[in-house]
C-alpha atoms as a PDB file:
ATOM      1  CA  UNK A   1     -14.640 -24.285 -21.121  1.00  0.00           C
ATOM      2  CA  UNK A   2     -17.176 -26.984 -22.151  1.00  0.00           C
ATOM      3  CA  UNK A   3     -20.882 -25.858 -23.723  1.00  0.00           C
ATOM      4  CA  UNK A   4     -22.494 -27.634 -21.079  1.00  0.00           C
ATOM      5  CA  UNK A   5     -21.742 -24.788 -18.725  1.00  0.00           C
ATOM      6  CA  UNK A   6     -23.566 -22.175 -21.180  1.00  0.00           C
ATOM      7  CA  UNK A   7     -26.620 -24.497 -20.478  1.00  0.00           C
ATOM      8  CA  UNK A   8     -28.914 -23.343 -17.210  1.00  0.00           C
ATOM      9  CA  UNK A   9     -29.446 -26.770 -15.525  1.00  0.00           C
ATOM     10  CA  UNK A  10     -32.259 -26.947 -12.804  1.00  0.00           C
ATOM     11  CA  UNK A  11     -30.833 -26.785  -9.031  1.00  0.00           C
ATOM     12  CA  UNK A  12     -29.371 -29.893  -7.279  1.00  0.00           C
ATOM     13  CA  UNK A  13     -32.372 -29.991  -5.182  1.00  0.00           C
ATOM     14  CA  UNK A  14     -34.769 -29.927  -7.822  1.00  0.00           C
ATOM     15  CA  UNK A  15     -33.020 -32.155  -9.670  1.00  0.00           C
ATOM     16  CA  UNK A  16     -32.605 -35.272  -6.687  1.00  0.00           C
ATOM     17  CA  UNK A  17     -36.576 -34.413  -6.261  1.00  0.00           C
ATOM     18  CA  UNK A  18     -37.776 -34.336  -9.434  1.00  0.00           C
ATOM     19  CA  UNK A  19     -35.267 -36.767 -11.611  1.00  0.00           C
ATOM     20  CA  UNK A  20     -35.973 -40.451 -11.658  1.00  0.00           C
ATOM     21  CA  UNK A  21     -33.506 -42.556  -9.515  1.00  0.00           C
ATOM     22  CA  UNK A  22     -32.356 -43.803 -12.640  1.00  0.00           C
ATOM     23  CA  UNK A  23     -31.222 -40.979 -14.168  1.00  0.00           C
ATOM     24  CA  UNK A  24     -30.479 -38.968 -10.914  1.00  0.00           C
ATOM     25  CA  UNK A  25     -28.743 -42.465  -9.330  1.00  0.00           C
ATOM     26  CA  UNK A  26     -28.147 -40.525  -6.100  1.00  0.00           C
ATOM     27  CA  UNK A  27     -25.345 -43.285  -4.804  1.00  0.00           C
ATOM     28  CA  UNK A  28     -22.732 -42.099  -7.527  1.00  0.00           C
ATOM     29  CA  UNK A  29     -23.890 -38.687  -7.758  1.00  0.00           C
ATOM     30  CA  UNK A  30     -23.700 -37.192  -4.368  1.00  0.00           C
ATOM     31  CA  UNK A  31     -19.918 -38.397  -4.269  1.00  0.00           C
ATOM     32  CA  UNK A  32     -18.987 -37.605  -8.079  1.00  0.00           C
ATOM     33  CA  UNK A  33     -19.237 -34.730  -9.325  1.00  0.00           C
ATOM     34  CA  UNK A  34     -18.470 -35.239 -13.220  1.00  0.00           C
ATOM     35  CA  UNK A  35     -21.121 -38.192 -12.865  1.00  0.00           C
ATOM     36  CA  UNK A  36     -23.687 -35.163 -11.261  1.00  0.00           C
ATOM     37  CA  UNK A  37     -23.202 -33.379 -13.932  1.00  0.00           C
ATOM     38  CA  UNK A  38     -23.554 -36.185 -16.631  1.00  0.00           C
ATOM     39  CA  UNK A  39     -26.663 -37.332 -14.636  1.00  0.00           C
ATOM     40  CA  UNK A  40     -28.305 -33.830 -14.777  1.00  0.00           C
ATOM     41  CA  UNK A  41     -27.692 -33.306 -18.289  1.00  0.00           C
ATOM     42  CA  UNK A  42     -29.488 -36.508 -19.197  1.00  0.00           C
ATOM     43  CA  UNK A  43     -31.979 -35.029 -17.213  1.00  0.00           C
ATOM     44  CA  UNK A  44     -32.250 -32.206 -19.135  1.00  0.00           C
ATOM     45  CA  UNK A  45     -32.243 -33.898 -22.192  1.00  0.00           C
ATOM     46  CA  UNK A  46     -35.108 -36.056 -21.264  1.00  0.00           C
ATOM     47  CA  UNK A  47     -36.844 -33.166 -20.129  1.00  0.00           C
ATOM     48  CA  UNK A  48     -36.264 -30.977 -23.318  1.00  0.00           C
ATOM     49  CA  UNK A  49     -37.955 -34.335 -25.296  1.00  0.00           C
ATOM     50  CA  UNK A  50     -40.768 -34.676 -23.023  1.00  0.00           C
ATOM     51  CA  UNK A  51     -41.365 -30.689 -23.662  1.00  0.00           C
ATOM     52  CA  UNK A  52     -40.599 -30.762 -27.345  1.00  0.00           C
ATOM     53  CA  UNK A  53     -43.041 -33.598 -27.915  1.00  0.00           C
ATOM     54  CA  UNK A  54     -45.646 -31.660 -25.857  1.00  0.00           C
ATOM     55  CA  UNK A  55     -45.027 -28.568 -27.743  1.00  0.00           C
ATOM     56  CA  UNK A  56     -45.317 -30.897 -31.053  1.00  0.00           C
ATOM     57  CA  UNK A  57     -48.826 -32.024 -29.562  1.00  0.00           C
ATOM     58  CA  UNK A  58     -49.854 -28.144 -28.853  1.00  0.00           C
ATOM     59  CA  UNK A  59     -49.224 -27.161 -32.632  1.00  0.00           C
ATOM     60  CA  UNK A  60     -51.282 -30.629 -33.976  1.00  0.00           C
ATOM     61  CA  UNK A  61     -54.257 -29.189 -31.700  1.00  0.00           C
ATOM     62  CA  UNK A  62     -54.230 -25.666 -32.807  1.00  0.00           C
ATOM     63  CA  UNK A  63     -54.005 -26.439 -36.390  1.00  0.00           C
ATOM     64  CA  UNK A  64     -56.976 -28.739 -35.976  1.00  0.00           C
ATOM     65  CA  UNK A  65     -58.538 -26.156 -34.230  1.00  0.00           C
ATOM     66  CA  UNK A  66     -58.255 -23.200 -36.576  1.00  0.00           C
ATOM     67  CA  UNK A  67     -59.371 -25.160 -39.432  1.00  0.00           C
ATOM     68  CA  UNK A  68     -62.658 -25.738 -37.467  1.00  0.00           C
ATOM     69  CA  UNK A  69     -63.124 -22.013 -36.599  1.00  0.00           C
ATOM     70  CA  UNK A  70     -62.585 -21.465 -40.352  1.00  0.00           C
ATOM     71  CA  UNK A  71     -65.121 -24.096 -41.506  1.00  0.00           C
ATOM     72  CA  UNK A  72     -67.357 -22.397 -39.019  1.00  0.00           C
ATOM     73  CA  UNK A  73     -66.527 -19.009 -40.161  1.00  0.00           C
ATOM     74  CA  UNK A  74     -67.604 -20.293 -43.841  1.00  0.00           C
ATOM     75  CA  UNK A  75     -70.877 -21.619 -42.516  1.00  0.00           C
ATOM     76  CA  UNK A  76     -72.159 -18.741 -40.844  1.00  0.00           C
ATOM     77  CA  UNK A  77     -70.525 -16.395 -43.734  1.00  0.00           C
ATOM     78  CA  UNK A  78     -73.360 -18.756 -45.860  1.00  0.00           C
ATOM     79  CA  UNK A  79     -75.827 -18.026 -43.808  1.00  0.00           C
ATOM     80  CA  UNK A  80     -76.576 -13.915 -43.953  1.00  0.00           C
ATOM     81  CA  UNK A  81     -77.434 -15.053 -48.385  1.00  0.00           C
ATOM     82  CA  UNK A  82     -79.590 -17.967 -47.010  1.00  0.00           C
ATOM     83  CA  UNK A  83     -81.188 -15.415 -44.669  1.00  0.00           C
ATOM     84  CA  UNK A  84     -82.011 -12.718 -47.022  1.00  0.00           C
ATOM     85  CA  UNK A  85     -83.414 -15.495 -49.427  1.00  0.00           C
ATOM     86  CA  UNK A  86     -85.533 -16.314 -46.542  1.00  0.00           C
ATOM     87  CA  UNK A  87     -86.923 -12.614 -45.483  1.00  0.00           C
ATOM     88  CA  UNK A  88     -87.777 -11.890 -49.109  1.00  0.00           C
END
């Protein structure tokens, strides 16, 4: 047995529709079926990147986003003193 086969591929039909004809080269493929199953793992591969760089993307924007909620959270933590001052 290989480890490719513990890997969940997409379906053949997804794959000719979504894969570039590049990757999916549909001339070879349809007739080959070791070159199929190369051609779908490189698929997969470039998929996993696209989806690893996204996920890299996702992280950057949440950490940039929590440290504005906490610089907010400081401001209006500075406020209820500035208030009180400002009733007295």
């Amino acid at each position: 047995r290989s480890k490719h086969e513990e890997i969940e591929l997409v379906s053949l039909e997804e794959f000719y529709q979504e894969a570039p004809p590049e990757i999916s080269r549909p001339a070879i493929t349809l007739s080959e079926p070791h070159q199929q199953t190369l051609a779908r793992l490189d698929w997969e591969l470039e998929q996993r990147k696209r989806l690893a760089e996204k996920y890299k993307e996702c992280l950057t924007s949440k950490e940039k986003i929590l440290k504005e909620i906490e610089v907010k959270k400081e401001y209006l933590s500075s406020l209820q003193p500035r208030l009180n001052s400002i009733m007295q």
